[in-house]
Protein backbone atom coordinates (compact mmCIF):
# COMPACT_ATOMS: atom_id res chain seq x y z
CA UNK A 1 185.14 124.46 38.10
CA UNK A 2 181.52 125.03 38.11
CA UNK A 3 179.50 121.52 36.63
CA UNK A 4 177.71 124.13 34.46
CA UNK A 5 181.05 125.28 33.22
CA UNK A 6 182.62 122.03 33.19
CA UNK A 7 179.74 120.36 30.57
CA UNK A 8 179.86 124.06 28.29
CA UNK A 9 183.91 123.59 28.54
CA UNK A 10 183.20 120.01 27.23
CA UNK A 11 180.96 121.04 24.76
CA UNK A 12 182.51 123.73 23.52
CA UNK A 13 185.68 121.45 23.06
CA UNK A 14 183.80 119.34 21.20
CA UNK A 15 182.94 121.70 18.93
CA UNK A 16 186.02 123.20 18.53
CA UNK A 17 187.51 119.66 17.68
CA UNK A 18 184.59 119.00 15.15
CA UNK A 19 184.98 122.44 13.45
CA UNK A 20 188.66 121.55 12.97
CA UNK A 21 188.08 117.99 11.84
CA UNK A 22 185.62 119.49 9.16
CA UNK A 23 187.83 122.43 8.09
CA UNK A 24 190.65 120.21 7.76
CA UNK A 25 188.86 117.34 5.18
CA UNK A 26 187.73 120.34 3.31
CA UNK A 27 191.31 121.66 3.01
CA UNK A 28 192.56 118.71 2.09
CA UNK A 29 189.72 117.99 -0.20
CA UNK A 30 189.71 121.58 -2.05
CA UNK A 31 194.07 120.85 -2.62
CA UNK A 32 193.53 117.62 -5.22
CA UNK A 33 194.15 115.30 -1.82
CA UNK A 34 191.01 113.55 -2.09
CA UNK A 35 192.17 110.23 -0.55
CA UNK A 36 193.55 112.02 2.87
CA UNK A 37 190.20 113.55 2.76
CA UNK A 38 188.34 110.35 2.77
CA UNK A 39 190.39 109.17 5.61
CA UNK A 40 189.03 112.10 7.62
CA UNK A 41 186.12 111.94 7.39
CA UNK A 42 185.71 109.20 9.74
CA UNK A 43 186.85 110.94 12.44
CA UNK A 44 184.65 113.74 12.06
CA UNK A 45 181.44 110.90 11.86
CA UNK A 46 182.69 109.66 15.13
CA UNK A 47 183.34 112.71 16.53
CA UNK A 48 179.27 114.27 15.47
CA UNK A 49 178.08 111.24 16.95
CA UNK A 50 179.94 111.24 20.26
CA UNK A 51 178.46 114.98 20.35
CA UNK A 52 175.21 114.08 20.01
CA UNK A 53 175.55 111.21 22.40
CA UNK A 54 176.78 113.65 24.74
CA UNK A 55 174.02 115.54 24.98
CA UNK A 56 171.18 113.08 24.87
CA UNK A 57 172.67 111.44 27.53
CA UNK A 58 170.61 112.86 30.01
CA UNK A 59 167.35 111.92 27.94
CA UNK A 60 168.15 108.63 27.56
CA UNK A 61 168.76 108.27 31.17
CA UNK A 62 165.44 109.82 32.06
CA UNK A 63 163.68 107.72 29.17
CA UNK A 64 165.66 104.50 31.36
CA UNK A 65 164.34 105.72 34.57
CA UNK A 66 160.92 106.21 33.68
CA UNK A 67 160.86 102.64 32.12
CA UNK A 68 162.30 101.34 35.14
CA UNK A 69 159.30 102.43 37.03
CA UNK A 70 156.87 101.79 34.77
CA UNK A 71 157.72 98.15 34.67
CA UNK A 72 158.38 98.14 38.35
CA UNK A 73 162.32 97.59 37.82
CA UNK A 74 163.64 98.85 40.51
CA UNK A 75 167.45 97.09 40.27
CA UNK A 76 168.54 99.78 37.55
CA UNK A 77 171.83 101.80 39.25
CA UNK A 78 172.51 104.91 37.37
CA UNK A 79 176.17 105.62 38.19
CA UNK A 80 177.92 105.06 34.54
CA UNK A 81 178.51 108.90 33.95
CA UNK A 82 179.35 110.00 37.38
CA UNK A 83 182.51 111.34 36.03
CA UNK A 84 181.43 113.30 33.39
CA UNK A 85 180.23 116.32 35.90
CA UNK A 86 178.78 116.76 39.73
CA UNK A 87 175.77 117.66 37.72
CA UNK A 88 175.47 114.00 36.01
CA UNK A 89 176.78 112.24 40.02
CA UNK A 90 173.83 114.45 41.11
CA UNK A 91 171.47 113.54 38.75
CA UNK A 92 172.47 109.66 38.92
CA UNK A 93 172.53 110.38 42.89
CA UNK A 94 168.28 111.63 42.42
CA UNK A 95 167.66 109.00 40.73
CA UNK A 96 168.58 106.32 42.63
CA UNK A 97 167.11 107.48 45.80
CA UNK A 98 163.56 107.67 44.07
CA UNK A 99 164.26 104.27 42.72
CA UNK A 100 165.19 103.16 46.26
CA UNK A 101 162.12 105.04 47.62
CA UNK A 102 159.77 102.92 44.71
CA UNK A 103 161.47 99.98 46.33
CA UNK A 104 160.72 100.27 49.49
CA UNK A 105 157.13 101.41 49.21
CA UNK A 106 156.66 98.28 47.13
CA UNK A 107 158.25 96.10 49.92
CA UNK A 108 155.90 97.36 52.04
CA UNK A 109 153.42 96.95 49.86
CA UNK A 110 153.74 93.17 49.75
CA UNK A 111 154.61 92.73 52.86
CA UNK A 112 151.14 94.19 54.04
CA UNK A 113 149.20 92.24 51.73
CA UNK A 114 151.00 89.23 52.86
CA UNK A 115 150.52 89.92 56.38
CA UNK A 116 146.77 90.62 55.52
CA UNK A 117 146.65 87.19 53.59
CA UNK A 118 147.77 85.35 56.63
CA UNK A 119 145.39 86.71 58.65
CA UNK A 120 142.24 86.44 55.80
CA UNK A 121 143.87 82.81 55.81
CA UNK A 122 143.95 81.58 59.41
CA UNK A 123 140.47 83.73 60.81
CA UNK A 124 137.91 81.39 61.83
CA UNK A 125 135.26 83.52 60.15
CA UNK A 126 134.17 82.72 56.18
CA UNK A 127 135.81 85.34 53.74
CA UNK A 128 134.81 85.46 50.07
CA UNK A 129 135.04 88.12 47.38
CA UNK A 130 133.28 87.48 43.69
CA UNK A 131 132.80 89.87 40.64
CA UNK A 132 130.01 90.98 38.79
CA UNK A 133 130.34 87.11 36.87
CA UNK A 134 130.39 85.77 39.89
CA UNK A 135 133.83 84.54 39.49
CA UNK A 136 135.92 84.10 42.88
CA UNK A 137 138.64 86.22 43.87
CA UNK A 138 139.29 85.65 47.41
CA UNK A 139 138.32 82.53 49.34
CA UNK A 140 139.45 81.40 52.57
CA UNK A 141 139.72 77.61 54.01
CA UNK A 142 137.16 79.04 56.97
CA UNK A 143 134.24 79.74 54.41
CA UNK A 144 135.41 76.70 52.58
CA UNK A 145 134.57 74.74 55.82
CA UNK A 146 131.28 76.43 56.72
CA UNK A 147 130.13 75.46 53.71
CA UNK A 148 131.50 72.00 53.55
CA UNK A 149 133.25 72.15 50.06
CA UNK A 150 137.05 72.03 49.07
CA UNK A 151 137.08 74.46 45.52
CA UNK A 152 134.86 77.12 44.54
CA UNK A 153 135.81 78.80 41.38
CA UNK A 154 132.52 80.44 40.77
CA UNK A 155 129.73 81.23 43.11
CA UNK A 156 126.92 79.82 40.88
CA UNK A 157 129.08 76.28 41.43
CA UNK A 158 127.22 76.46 44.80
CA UNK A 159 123.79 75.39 43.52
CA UNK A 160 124.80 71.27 43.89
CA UNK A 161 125.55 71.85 47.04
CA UNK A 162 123.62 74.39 48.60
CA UNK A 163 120.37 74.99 46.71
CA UNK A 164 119.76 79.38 46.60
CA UNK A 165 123.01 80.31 48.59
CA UNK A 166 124.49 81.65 45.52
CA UNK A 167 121.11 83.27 44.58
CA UNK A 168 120.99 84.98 47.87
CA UNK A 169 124.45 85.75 47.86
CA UNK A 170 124.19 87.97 44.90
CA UNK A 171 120.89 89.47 45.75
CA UNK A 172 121.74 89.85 49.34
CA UNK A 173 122.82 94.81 49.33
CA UNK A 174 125.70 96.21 50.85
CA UNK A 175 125.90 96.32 54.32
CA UNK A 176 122.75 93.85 54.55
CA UNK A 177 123.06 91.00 56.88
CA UNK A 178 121.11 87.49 56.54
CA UNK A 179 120.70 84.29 57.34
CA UNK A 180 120.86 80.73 55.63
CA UNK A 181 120.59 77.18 57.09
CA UNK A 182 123.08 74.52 55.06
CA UNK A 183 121.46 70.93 54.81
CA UNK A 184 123.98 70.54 58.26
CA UNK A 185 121.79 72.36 60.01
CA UNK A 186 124.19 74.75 60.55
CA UNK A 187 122.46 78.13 60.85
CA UNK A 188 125.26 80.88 58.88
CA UNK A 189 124.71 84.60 59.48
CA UNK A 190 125.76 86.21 56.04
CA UNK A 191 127.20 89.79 56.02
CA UNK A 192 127.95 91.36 52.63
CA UNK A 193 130.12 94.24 51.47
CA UNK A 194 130.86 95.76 47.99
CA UNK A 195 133.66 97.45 46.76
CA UNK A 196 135.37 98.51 43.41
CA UNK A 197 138.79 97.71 42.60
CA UNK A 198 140.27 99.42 39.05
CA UNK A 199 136.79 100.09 37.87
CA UNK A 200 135.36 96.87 38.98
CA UNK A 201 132.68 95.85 41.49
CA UNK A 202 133.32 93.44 43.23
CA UNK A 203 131.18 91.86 46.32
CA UNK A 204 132.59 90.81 49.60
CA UNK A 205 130.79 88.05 51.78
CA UNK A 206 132.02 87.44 55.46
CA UNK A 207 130.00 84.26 56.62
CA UNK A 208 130.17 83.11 60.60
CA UNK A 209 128.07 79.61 61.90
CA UNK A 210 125.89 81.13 64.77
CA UNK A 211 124.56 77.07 64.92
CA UNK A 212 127.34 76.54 68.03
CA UNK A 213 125.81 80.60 69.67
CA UNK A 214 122.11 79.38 69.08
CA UNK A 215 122.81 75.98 70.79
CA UNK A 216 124.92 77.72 73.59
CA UNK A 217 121.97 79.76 74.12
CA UNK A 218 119.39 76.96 74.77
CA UNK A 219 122.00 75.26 76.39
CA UNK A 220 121.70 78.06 79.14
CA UNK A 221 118.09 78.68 78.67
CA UNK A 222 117.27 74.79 79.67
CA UNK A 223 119.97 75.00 82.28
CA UNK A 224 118.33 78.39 83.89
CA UNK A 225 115.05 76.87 84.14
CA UNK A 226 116.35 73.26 85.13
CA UNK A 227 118.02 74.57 88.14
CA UNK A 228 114.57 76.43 88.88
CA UNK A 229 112.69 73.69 88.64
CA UNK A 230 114.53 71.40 90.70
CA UNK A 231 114.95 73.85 93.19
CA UNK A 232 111.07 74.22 93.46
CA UNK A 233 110.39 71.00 93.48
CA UNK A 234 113.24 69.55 95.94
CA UNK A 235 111.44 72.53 98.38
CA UNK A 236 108.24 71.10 98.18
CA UNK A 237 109.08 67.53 98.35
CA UNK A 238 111.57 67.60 101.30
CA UNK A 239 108.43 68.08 103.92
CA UNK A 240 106.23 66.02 102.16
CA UNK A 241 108.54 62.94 102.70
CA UNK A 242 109.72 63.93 106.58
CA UNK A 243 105.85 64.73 106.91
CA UNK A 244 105.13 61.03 105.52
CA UNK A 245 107.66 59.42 107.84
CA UNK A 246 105.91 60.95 111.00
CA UNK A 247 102.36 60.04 109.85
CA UNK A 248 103.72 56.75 109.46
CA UNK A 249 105.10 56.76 113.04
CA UNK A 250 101.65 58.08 114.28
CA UNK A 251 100.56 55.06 112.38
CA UNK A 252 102.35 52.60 113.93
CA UNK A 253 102.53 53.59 117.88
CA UNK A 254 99.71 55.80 118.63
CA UNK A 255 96.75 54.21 115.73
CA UNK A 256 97.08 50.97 115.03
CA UNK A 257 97.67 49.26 118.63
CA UNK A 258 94.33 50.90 120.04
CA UNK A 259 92.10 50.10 117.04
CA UNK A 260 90.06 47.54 115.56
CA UNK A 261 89.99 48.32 112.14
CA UNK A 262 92.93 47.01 110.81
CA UNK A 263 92.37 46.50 107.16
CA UNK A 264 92.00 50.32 106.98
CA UNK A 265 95.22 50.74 109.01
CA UNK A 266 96.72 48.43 105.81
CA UNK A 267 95.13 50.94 103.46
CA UNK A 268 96.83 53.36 105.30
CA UNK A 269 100.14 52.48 105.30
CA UNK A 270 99.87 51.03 101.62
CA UNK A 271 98.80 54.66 100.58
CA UNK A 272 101.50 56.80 102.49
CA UNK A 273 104.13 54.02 101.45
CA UNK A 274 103.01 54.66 97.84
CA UNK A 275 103.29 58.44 98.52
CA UNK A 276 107.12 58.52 99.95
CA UNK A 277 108.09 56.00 97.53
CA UNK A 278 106.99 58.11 94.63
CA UNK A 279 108.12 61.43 96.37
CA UNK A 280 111.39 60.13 96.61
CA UNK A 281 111.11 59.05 93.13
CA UNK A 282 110.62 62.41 92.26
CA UNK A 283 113.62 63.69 94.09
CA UNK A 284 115.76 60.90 92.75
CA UNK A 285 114.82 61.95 89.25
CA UNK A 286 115.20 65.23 89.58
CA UNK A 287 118.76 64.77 91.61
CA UNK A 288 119.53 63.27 87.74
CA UNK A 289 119.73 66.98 86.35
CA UNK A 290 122.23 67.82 89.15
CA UNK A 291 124.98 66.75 86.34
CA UNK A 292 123.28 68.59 83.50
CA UNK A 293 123.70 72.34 85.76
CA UNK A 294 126.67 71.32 87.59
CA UNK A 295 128.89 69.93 84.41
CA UNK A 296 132.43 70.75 85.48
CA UNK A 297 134.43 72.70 82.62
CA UNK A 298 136.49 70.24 80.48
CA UNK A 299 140.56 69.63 81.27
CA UNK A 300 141.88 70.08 78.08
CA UNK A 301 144.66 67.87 76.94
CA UNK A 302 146.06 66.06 73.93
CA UNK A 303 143.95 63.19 73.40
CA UNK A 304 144.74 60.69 70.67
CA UNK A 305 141.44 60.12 68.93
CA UNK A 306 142.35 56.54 67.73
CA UNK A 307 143.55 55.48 71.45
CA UNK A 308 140.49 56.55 72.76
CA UNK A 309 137.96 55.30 69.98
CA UNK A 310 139.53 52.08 70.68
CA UNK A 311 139.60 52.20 74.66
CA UNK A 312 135.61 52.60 74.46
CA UNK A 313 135.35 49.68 71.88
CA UNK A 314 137.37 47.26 74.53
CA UNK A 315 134.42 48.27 76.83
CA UNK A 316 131.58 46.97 75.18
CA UNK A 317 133.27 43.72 73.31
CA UNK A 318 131.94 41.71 75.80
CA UNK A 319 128.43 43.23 75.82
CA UNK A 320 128.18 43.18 72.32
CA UNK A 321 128.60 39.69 72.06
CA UNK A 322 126.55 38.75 74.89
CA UNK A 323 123.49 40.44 73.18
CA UNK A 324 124.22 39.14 69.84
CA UNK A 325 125.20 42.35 68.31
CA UNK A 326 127.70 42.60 65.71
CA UNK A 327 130.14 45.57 65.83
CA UNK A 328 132.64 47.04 63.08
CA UNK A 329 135.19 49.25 64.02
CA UNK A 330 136.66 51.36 61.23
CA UNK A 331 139.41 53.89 61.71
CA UNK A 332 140.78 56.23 58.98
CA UNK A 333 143.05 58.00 60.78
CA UNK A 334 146.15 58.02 62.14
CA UNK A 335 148.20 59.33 65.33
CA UNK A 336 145.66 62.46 65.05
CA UNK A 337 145.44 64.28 68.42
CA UNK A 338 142.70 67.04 69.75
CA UNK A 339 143.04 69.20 72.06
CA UNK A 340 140.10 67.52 74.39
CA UNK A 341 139.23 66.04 77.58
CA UNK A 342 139.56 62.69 77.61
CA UNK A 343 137.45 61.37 80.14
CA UNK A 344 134.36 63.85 79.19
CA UNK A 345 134.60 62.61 75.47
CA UNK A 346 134.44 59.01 76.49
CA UNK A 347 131.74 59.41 78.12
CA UNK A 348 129.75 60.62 74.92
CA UNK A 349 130.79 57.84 73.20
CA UNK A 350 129.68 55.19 75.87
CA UNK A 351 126.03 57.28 75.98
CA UNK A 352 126.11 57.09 72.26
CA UNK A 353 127.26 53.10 71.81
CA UNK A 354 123.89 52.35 75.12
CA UNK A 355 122.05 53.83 73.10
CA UNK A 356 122.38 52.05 69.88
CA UNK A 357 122.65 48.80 71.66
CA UNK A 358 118.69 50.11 73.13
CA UNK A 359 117.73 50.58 70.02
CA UNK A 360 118.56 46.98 68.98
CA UNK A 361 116.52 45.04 71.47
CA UNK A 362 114.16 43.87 68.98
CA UNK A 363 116.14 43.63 65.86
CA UNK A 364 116.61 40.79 63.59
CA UNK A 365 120.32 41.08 62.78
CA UNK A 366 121.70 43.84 65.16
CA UNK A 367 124.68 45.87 63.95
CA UNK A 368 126.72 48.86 65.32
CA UNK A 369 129.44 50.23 63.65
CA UNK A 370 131.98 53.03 64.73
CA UNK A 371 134.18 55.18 62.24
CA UNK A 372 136.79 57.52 62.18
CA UNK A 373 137.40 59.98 59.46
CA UNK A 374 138.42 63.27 58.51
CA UNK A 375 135.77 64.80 56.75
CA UNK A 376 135.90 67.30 53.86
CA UNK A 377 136.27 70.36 56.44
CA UNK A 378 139.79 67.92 57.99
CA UNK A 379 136.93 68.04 61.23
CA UNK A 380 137.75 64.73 63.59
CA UNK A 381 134.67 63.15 62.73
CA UNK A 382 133.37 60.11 64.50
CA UNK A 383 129.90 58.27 63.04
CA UNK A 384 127.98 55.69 65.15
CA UNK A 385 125.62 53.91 63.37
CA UNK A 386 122.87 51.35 63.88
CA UNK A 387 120.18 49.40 62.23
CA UNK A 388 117.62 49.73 64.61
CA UNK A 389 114.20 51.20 64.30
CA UNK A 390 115.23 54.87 63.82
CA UNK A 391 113.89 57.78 65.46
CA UNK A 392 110.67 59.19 64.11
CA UNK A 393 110.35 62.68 62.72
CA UNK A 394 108.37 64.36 65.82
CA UNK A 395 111.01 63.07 68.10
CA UNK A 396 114.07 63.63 65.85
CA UNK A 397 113.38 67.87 66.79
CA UNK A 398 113.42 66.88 70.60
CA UNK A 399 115.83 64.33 71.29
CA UNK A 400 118.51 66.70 72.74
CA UNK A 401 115.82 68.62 74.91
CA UNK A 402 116.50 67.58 78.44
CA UNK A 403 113.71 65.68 80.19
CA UNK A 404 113.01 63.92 76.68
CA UNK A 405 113.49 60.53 76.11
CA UNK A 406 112.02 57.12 73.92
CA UNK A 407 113.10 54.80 76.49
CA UNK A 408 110.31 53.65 79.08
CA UNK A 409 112.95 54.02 81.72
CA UNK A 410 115.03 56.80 80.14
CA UNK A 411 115.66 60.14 81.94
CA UNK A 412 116.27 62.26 79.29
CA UNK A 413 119.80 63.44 80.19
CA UNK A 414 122.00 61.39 78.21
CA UNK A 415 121.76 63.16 74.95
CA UNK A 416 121.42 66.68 75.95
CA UNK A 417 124.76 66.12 78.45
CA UNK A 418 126.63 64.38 75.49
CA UNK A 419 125.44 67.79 73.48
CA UNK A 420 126.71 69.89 75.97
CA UNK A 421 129.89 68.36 76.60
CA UNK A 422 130.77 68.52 72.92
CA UNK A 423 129.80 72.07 72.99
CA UNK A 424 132.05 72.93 75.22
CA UNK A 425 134.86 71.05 73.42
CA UNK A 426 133.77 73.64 70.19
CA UNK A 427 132.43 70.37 68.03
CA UNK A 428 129.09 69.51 67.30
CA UNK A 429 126.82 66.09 67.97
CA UNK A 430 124.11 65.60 64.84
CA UNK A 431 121.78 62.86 63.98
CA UNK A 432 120.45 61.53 60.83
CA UNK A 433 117.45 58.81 61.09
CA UNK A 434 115.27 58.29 58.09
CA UNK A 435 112.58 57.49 60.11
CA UNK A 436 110.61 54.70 61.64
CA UNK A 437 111.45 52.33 58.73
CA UNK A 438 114.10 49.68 59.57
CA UNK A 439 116.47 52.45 58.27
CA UNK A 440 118.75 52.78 61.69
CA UNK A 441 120.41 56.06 63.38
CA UNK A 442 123.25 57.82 62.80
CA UNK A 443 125.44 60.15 65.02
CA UNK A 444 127.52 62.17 64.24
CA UNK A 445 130.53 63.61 66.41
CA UNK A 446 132.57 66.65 64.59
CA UNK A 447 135.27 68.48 66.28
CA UNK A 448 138.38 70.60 64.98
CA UNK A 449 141.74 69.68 65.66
């Protein structure tokens, strides 16, 4: 039978049943049997309402299956009346494949904003998204550590720490790009965005340290133009000494033996002994920079930070104490491993604890101390610290330039190597010295793990 057919039998049935039902009460009703009557009618309550159930079944399934989308309910089954018709097993059949359809577009939904969460969440550049309050609505830990802080709730909160950034932040247009240097002295390239979400606008800030580019760059710059200098001047100074030898052979066997003038001959030699000495002075200082050009890439390897902190603090115990110098050694972490080279990074360190020492020759009541820490970026982070003179302001800008150096026999590679070297490793080497006042140095070693 037809389902059309089949739900007009049913209702007409119905019908048929109910007209019966009410002719009969009113029979009995009309012949003086009043109580019969009553018992009827009942039946024919139950039997209207079962008609009128029947046919707002299909409304009240509809109402159901909008609600279930509405609220995002997609577990409703409609199966219940699958008997009552192919029409109704239809129906229920429609029904649950949109429902199934809703459910699957919203499982792909959230699985693409979760995949896009992981990957906001793990970049290495600074994501952040703020409304028109400047309340925070996306923040990932990579702008949290370019900007040194662990919570940010609203982007005014930013003042304490870094004075105008929020200021700048808001003013900075769409598709505008900028720059800002933290108190770090890191130097952050700022790139800003807008967009609005359910009526909305909200701003979107990607921030990337270009510090760790800049450096790289000068790194190569003083590199380019060390190699050319010591190439120009190793040319020139390579005859100049062989020419000195044979003038001082001409001196010796073909001068000297047939002349009376002796104390000139003296001169003589005094002068072009003074002349290769200092050429090959030259040569021997500029051989120094070989390392600073020639600085072999770093072997990478798990290096336990507190094995090797304390491998370079066995090294100097006994200089320490020989030169009256009091050392602390304070280590904050545990079992934490970088991925580093070992040998390269011990090498900074021994620069970096020389140097200090230096810096104490003339100090009442010399002290060093070392620590270990995590910072609040979880950066490896290893502070050297002395109570020496401190570095003035002028020199502070120039310490890492190669060929600068305080120390009367310094050659002005130390610092800029250790620089490099931690470059390479993707860290950074800071100072902090208040200044010629009694105040000491600081350095600072900060590299990810």
């Amino acid at each position: 039978m037809h389902p059309m057919n089949r739900f007009s039998v049913n209702i007409g049935l119905r019908v048929i049943m109910l007209t019966i039902s009410i002719g009969a009460t009113l029979w009995l009703y009309l012949h003086t049997m009043q109580p019969l009557s009553f018992l009827a009618l009942p039946l024919v309550l139950i039997q209207l309402y079962s008609l009128y159930y029947y046919l707002n079944r299909v409304n009240r399934k509809l109402t159901l299956f909008l609600e279930s989308i509405r609220y995002e309910d997609f577990s409703i089954r409609f199966s219940a009346d699958n008997k009552l018709g192919k029409s109704f097993s239809m129906l229920n059949h429609q029904f649950n494949e949109v429902l199934e359809a809703f459910r699957q577009t919203r499982a792909e939904k959230e699985a693409n904003l979760k995949y896009i969460d992981i990957i906001v969440q793990h970049i290495s550049i600074g994501v952040l998204s703020f409304d028109a309050e400047g309340k925070i609505e996306l923040i990932n830990p990579a702008a949290f550590r370019l900007m040194g802080i662990y919570r940010l709730r609203n982007i005014y909160e930013l003042k304490t720490v870094h004075p105008g950034l929020a200021e700048l932040l808001i003013e900075l247009s769409s598709g505008h790009k900028t720059l800002y240097a933290t108190r770090q002295e890191q130097e952050l390239s700022i790139h800003a965005a807008t967009v609005r979400l359910q009526g909305r606008l909200i701003k979107l800030i990607s921030i990337q340290n270009i510090h760790s580019e800049l450096q790289k760059k000068e790194l190569e710059a003083w590199q380019h133009l060390t190699k050319i200098l010591r190439h120009e001047i190793m040319n020139s100074l390579t005859p100049i000494v062989s020419l000195i030898s044979t003038m001082q052979e001409i001196v010796d066997l073909d001068i000297a033996p047939g002349t009376q003038h002796q104390e000139g001959i003296s001169d003589l030699r005094e002068a072009l002994q003074t002349v290769e000495s200092r050429s090959k002075g030259i040569m021997n200082f500029v051989n120094a920079y070989r390392d600073y050009t020639t600085l072999p890439q770093p072997q990478f390897t798990r290096v336990n930070v507190k094995t090797l902190i304390s491998s370079v603090n066995q090294l100097f115990q006994a200089d320490m104490k020989q030169a009256g110098i009091h050392f602390q050694l304070e280590i904050n972490v545990d079992n934490q491993e970088i991925h580093a080279d070992s040998s390269q990074l011990q090498m900074v360190l021994i620069n970096l604890v020389k140097n200090a020492m230096d810096a104490l020759e003339q100090a009442p009541q010399p002290h060093i101390s070392m620590k270990l820490y995590l910072n609040n970026a979880q950066q490896i982070c290893i502070e050297i610290t002395d109570n020496g003179p401190g570095i003035d302001r002028d020199a502070m800008n120039r310490i890492f330039i190669p060929f600068f150096t305080t120390k009367k026999k310094g050659s002005g590679i130390g610092l800029s190597l250790s620089q490099q070297i931690i470059q390479m490793h993707g860290g950074q080497l800071k100072v902090i010295s208040p200044g010629v006042n009694g105040n000491g140095t600081t350095f600072y070693i900060l590299l990810n793990t």
